[in-house]
N, C-alpha and C. Protein backbone atom coordinates (compact mmCIF):
# COMPACT_ATOMS: atom_id res chain seq x y z
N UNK A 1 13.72 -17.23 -5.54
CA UNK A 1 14.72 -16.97 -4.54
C UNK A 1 14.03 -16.85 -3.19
N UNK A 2 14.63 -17.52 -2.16
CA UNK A 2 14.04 -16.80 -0.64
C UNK A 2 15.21 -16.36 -0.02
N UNK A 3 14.46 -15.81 1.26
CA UNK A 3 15.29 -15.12 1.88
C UNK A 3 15.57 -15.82 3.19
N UNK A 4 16.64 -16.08 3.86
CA UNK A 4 17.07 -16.23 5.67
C UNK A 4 15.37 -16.31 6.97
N UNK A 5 15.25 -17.10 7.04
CA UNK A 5 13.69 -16.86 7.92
C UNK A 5 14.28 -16.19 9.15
N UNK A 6 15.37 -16.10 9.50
CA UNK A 6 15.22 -15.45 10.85
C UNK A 6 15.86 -13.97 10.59
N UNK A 7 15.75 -13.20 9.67
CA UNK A 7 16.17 -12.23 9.71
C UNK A 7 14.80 -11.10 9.92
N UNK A 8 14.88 -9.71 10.83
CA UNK A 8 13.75 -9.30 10.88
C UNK A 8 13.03 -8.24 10.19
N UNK A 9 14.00 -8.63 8.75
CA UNK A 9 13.06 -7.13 7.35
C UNK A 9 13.70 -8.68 6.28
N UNK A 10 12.82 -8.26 5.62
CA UNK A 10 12.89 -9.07 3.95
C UNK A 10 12.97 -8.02 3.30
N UNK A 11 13.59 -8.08 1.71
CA UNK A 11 13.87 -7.40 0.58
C UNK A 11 12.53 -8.01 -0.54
N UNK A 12 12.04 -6.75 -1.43
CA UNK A 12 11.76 -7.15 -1.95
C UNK A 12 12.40 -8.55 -3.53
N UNK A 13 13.88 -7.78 -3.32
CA UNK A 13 14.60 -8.41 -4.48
C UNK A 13 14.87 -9.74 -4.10
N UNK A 14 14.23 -10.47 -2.66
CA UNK A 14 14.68 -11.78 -2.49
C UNK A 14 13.20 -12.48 -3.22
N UNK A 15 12.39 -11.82 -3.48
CA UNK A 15 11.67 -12.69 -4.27
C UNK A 15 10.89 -12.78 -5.51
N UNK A 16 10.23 -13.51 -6.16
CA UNK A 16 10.27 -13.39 -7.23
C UNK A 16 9.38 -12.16 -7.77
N UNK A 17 8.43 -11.89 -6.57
CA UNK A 17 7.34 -10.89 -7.16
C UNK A 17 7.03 -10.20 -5.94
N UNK A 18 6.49 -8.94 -5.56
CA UNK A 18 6.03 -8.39 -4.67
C UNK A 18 4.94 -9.27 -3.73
N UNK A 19 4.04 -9.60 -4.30
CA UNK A 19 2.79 -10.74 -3.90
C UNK A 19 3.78 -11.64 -2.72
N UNK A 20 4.81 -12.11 -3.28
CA UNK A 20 5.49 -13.09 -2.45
C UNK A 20 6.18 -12.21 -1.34
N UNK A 21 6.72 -11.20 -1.60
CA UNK A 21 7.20 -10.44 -0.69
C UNK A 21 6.66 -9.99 0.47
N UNK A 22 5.75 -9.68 -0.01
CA UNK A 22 4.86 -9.35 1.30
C UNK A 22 4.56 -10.33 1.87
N UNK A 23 3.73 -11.57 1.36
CA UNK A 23 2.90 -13.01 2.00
C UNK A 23 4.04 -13.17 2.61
N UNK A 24 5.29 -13.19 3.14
CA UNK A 24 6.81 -13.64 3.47
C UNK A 24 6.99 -12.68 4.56
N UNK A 25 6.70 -11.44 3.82
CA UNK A 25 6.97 -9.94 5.59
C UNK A 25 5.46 -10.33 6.57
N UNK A 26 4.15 -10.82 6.16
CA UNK A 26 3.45 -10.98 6.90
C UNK A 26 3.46 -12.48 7.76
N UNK A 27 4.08 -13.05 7.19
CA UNK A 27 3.89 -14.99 7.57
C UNK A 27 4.95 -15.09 8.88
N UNK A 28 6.24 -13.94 8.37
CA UNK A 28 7.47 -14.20 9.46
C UNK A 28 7.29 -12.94 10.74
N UNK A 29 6.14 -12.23 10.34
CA UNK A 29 6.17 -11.16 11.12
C UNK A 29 7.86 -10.35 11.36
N UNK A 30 7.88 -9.95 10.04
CA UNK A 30 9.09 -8.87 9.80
C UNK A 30 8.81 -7.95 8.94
N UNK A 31 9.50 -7.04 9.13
CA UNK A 31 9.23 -5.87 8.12
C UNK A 31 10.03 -6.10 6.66
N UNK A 32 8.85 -5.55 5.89
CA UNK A 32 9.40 -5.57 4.51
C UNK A 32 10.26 -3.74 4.38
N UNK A 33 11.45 -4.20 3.34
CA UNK A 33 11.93 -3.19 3.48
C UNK A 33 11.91 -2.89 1.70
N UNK A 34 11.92 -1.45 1.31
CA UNK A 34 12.51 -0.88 0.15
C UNK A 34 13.65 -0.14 0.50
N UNK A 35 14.71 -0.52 -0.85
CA UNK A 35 16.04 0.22 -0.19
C UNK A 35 15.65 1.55 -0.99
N UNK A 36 16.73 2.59 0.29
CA UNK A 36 16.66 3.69 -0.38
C UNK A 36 17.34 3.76 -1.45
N UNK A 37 16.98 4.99 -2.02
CA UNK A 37 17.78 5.58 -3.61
C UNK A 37 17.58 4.68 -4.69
N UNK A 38 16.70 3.90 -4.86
CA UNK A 38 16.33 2.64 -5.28
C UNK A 38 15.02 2.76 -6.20
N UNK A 39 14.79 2.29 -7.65
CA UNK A 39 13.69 2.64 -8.44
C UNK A 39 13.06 1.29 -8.25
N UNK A 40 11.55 0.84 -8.15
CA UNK A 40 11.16 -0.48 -7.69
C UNK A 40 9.48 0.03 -8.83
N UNK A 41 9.72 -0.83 -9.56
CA UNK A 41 8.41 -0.98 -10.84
C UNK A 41 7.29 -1.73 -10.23
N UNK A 42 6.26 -1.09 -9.92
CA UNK A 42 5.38 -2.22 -9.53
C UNK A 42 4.40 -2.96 -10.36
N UNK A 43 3.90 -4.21 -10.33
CA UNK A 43 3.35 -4.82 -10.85
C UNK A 43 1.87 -4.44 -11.21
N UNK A 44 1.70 -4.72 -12.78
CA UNK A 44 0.21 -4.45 -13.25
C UNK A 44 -0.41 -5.44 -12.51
N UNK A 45 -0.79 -5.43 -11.48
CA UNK A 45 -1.54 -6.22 -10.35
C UNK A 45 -1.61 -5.72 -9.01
N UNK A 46 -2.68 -5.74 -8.55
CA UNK A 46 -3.03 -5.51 -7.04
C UNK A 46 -2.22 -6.66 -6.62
N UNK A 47 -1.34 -6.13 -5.43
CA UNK A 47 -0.70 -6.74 -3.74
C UNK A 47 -1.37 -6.28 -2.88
N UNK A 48 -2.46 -7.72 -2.08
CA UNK A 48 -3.10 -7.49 -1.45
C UNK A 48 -2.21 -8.05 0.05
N UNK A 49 -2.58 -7.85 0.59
CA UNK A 49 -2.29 -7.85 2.39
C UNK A 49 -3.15 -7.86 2.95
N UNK A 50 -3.02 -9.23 3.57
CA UNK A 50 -4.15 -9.03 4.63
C UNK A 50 -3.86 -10.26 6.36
N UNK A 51 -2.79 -9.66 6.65
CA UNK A 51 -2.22 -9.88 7.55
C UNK A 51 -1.47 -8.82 8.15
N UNK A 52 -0.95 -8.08 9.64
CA UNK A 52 -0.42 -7.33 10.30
C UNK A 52 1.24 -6.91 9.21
N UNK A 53 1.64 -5.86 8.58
CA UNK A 53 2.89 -6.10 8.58
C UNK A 53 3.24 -4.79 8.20
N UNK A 54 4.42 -4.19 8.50
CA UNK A 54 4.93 -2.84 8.31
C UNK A 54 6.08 -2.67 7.31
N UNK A 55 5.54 -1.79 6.59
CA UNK A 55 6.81 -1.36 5.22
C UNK A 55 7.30 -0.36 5.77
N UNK A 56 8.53 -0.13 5.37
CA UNK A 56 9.80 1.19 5.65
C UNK A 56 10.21 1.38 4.42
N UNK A 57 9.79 2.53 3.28
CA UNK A 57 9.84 2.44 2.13
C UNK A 57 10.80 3.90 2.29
N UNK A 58 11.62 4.47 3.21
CA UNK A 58 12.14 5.51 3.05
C UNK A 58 13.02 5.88 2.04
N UNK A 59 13.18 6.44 1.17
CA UNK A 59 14.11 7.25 -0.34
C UNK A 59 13.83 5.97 -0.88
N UNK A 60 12.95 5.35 -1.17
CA UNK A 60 12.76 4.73 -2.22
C UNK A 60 11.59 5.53 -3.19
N UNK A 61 11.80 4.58 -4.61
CA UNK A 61 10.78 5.34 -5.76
C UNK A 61 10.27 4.39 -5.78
N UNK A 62 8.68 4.71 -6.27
CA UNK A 62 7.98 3.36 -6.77
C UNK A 62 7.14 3.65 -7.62
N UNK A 63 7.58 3.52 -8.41
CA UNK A 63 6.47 3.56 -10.02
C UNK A 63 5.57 2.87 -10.64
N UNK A 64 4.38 2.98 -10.45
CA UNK A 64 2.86 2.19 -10.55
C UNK A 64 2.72 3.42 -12.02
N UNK A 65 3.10 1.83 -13.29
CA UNK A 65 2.92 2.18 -14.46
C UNK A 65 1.67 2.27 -15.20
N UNK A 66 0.64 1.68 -14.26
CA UNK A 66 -0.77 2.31 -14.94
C UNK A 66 -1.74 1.84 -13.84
N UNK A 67 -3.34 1.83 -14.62
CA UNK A 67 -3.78 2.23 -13.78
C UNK A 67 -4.66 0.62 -13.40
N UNK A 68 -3.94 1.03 -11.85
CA UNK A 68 -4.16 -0.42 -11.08
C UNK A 68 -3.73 -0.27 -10.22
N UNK A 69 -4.76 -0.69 -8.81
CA UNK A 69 -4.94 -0.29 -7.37
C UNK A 69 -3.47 -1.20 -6.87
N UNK A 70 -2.54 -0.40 -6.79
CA UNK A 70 -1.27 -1.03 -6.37
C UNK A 70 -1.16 -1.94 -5.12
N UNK A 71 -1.42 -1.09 -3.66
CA UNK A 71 -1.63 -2.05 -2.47
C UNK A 71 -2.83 -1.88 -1.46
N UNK A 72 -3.76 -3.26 -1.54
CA UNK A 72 -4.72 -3.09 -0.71
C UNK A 72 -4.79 -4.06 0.45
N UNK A 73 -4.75 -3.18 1.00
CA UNK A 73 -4.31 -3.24 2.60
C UNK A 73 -6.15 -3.92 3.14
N UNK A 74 -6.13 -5.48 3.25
CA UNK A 74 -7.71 -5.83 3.49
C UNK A 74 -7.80 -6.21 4.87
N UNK A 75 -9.06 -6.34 5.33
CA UNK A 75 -9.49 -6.59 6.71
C UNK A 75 -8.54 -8.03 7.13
N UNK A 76 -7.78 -7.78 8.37
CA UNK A 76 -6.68 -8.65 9.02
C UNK A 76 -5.47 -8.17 8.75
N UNK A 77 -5.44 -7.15 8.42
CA UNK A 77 -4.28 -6.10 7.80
C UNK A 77 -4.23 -5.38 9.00
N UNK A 78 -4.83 -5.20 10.11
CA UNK A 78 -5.14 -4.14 11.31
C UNK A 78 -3.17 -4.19 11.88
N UNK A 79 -3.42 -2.88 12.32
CA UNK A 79 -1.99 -2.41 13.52
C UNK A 79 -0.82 -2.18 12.02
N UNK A 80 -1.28 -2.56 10.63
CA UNK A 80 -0.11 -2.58 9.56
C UNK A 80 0.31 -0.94 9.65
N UNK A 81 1.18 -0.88 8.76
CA UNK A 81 1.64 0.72 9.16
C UNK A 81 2.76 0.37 7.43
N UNK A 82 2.69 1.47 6.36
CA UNK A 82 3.32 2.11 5.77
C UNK A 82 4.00 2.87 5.69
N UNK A 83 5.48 2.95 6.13
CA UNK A 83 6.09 4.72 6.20
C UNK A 83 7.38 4.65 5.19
N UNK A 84 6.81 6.43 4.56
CA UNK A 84 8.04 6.61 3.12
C UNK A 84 7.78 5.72 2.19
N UNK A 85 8.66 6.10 1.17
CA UNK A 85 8.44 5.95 -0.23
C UNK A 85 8.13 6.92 -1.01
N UNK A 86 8.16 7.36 -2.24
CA UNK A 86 7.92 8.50 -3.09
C UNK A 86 6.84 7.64 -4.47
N UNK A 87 5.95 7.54 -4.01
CA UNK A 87 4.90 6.24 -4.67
C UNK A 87 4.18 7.52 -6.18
N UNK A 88 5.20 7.08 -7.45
CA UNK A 88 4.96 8.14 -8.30
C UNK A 88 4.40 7.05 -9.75
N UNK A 89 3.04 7.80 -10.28
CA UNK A 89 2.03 7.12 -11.18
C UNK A 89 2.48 7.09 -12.23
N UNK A 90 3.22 6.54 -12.90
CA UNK A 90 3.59 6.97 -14.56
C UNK A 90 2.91 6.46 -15.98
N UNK A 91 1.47 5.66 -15.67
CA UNK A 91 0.91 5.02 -16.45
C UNK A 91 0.41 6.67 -17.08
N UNK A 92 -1.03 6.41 -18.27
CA UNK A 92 -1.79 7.20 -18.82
C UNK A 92 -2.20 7.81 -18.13
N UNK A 93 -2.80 8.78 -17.94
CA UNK A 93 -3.86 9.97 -17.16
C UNK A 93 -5.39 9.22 -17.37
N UNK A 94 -6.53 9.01 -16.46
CA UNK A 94 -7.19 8.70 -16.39
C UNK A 94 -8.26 9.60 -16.15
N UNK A 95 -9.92 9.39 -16.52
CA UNK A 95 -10.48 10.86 -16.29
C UNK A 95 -11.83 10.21 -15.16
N UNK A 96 -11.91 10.64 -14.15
CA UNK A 96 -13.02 10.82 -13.59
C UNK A 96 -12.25 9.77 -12.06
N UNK A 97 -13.57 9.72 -11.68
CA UNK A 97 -12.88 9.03 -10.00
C UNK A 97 -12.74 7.09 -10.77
N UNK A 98 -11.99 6.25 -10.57
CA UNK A 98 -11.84 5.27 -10.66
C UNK A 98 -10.60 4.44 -9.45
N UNK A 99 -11.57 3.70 -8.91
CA UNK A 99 -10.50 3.58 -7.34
C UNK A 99 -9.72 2.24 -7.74
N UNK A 100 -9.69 1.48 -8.61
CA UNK A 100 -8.69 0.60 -9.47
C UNK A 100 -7.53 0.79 -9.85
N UNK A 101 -7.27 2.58 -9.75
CA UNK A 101 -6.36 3.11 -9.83
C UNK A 101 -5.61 3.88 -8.47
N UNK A 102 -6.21 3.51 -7.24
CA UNK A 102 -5.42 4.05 -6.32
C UNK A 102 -3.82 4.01 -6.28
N UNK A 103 -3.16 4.47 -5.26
CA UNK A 103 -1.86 3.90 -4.79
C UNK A 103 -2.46 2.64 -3.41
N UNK A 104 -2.89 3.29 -2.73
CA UNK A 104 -3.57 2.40 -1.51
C UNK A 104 -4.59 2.67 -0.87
N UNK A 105 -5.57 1.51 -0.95
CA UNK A 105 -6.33 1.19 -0.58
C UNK A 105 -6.38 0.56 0.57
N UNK A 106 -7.15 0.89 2.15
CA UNK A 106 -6.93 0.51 3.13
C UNK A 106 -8.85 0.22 3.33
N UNK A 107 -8.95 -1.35 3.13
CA UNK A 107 -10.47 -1.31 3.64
C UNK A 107 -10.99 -2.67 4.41
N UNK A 108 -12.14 -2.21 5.01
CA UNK A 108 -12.65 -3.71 6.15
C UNK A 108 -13.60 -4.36 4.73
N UNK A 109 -14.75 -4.86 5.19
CA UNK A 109 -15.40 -5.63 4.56
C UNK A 109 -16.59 -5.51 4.61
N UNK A 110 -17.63 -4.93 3.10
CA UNK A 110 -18.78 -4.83 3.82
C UNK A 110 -19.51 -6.20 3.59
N UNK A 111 -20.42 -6.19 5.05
CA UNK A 111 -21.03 -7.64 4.95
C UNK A 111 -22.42 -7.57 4.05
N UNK A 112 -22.89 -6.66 3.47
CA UNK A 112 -24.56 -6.62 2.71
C UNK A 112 -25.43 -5.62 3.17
N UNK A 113 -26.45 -5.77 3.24
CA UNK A 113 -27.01 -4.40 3.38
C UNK A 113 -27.99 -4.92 4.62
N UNK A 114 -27.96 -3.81 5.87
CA UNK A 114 -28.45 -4.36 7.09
C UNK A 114 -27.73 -5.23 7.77
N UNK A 115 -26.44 -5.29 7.66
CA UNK A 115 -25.38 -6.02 8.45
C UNK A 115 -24.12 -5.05 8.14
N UNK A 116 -23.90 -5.13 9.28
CA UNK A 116 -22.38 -4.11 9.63
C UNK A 116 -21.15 -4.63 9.02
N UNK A 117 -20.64 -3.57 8.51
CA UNK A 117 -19.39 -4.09 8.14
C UNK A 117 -18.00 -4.77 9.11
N UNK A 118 -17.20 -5.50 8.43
CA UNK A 118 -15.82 -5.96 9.21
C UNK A 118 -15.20 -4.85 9.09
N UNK A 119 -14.57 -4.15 10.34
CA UNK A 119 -13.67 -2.84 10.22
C UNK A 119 -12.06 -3.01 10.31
N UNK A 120 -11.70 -2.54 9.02
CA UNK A 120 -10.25 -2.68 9.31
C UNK A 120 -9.63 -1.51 10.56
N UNK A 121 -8.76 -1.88 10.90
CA UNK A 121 -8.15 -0.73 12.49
C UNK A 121 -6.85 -0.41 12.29
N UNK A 122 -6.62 0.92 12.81
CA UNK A 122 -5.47 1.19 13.62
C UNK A 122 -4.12 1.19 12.34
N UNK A 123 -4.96 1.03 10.67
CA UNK A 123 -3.42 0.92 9.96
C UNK A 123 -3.23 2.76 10.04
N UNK A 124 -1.70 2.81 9.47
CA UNK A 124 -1.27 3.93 9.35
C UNK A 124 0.06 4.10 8.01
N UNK A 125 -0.36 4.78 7.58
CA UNK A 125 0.31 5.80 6.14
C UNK A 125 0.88 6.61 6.94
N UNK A 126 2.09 7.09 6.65
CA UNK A 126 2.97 8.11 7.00
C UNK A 126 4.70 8.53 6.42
N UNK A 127 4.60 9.86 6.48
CA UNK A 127 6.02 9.98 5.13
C UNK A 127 6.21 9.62 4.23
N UNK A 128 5.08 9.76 3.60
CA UNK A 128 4.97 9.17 2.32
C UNK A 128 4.59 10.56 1.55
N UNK A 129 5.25 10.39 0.13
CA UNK A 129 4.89 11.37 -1.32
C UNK A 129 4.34 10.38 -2.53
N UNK A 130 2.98 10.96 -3.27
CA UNK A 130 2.43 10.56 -4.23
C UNK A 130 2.22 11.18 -5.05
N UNK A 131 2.59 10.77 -6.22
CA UNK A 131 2.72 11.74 -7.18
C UNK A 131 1.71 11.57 -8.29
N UNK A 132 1.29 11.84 -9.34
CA UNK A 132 0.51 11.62 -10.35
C UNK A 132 -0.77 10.38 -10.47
N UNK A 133 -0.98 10.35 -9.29
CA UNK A 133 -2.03 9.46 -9.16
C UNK A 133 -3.44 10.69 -9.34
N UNK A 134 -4.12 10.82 -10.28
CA UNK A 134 -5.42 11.59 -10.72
C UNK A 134 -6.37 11.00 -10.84
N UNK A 135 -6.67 10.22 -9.42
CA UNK A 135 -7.89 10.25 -8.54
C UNK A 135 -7.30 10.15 -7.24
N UNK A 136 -7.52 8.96 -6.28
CA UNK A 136 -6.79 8.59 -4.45
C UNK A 136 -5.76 8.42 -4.56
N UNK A 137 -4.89 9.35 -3.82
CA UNK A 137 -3.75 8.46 -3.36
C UNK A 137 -3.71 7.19 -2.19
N UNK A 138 -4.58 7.71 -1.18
CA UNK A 138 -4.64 6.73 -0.28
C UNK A 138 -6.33 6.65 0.12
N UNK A 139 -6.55 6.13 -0.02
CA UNK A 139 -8.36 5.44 0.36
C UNK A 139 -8.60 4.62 1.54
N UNK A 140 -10.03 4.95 2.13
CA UNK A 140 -10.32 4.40 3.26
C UNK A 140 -11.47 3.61 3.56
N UNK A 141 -11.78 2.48 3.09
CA UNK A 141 -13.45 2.30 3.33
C UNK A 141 -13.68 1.70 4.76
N UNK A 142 -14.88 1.50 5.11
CA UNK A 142 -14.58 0.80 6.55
C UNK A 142 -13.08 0.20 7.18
N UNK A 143 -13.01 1.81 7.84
CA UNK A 143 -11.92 1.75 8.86
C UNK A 143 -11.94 2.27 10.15
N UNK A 144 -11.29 2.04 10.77
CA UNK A 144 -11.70 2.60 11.96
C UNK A 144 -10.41 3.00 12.58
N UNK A 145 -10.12 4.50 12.89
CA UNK A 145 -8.71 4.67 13.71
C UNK A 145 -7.74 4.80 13.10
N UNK A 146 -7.68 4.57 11.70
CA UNK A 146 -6.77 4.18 10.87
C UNK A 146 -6.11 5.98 10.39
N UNK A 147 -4.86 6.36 10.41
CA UNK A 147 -4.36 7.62 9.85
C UNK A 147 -3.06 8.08 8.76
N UNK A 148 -3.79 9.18 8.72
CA UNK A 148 -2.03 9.23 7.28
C UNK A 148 -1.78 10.35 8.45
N UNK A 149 -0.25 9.96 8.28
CA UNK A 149 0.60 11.39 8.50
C UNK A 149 1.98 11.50 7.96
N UNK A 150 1.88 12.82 7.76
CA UNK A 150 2.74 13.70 7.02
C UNK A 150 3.39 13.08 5.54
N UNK A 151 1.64 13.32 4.71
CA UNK A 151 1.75 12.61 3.22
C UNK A 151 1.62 13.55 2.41
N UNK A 152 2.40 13.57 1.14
CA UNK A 152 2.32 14.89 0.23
C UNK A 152 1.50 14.43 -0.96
N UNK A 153 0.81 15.15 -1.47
CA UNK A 153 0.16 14.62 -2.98
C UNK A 153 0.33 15.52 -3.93
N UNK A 154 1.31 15.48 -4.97
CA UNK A 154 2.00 16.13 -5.92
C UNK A 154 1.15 15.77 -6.99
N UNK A 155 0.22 16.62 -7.70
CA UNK A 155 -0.28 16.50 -8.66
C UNK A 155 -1.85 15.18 -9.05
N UNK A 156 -2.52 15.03 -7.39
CA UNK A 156 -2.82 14.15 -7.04
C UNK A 156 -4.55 14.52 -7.26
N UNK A 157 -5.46 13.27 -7.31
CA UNK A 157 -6.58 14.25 -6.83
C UNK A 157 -7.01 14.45 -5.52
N UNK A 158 -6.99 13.41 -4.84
CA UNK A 158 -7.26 13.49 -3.65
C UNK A 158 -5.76 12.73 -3.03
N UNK A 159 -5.45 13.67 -1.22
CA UNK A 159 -4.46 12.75 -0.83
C UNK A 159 -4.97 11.81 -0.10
N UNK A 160 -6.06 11.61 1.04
CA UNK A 160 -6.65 10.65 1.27
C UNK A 160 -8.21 11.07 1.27
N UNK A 161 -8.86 9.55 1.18
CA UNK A 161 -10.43 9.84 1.42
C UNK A 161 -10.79 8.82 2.44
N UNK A 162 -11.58 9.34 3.28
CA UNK A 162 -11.94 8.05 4.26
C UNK A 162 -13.48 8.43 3.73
């Protein structure tokens, strides 16, 4: 299914998979939207991003049924911005730090050792709740500028790590 190109939020339900959803909110430069009051299963697969684009996930649920780094936000992802959603883990319990299992991952690129990394910039997490994720909720590797605000971590291990 697609969606109207000139409209300026896409649904995830116009397409067939999240992966497409997003490549579609970043290509048209529109926001992807989750509707509220709305349960949205995410895929045993990383959705990576790596183009500018902003989610509005407000009163939505999103249930990341196991353990698998849901969205990683990669270098060319800069100025993106996440806000809301209630991003709750319902796979197995996992034991020790394993970042495969984040909710999100926000990182630049390291280039090797003795060469500087590519820095991702300026993304931002905000109004957002995570629930049962037992290790990151939100992760940071080479970033620069990049902030959460006003994120809850319900039963979490960490709410962010930069």
């Amino acid at each position: 299914m697609t969606c109207n190109d000139n409209r300026e939020h896409v649904w995830p339900e116009d397409f067939d998979n999240f992966q497409s959803a997003f490549d579609a909110a970043v290509s048209r430069g529109a926001e992807l939207r989750f509707r509220p009051n709305v349960t949205y299963t995410w895929p045993m697969t990383t959705v990576t991003v790596n183009g500018t684009i902003k989610v509005v996930a407000t009163g939505a649920r999103i249930e990341v049924p196991g353990a698998v780094l849901a969205l990683h936000m990669q270098t060319g992802a800069d100025a993106s911005e996440v806000d809301g959603g209630h991003w709750i883990y319902t796979g197995p319990l996992t034991n020790g730090y394993n970042g495969a299992s984040n909710a999100i991952r926000v990182t630049g690129t390291r280039n090797g050792p003795g060469v500087a990394p590519t820095f991702i910039e300026n993304v931002k997490i905000k109004n957002a709740t995570f629930g049962g994720f037992g290790n990151v909720a939100v992760e940071y590797q080479f970033a620069r500028n990049c902030s959460d605000e006003n994120i809850r971590c319900l039963r979490c291990g960490y709410a962010a790590v930069f």
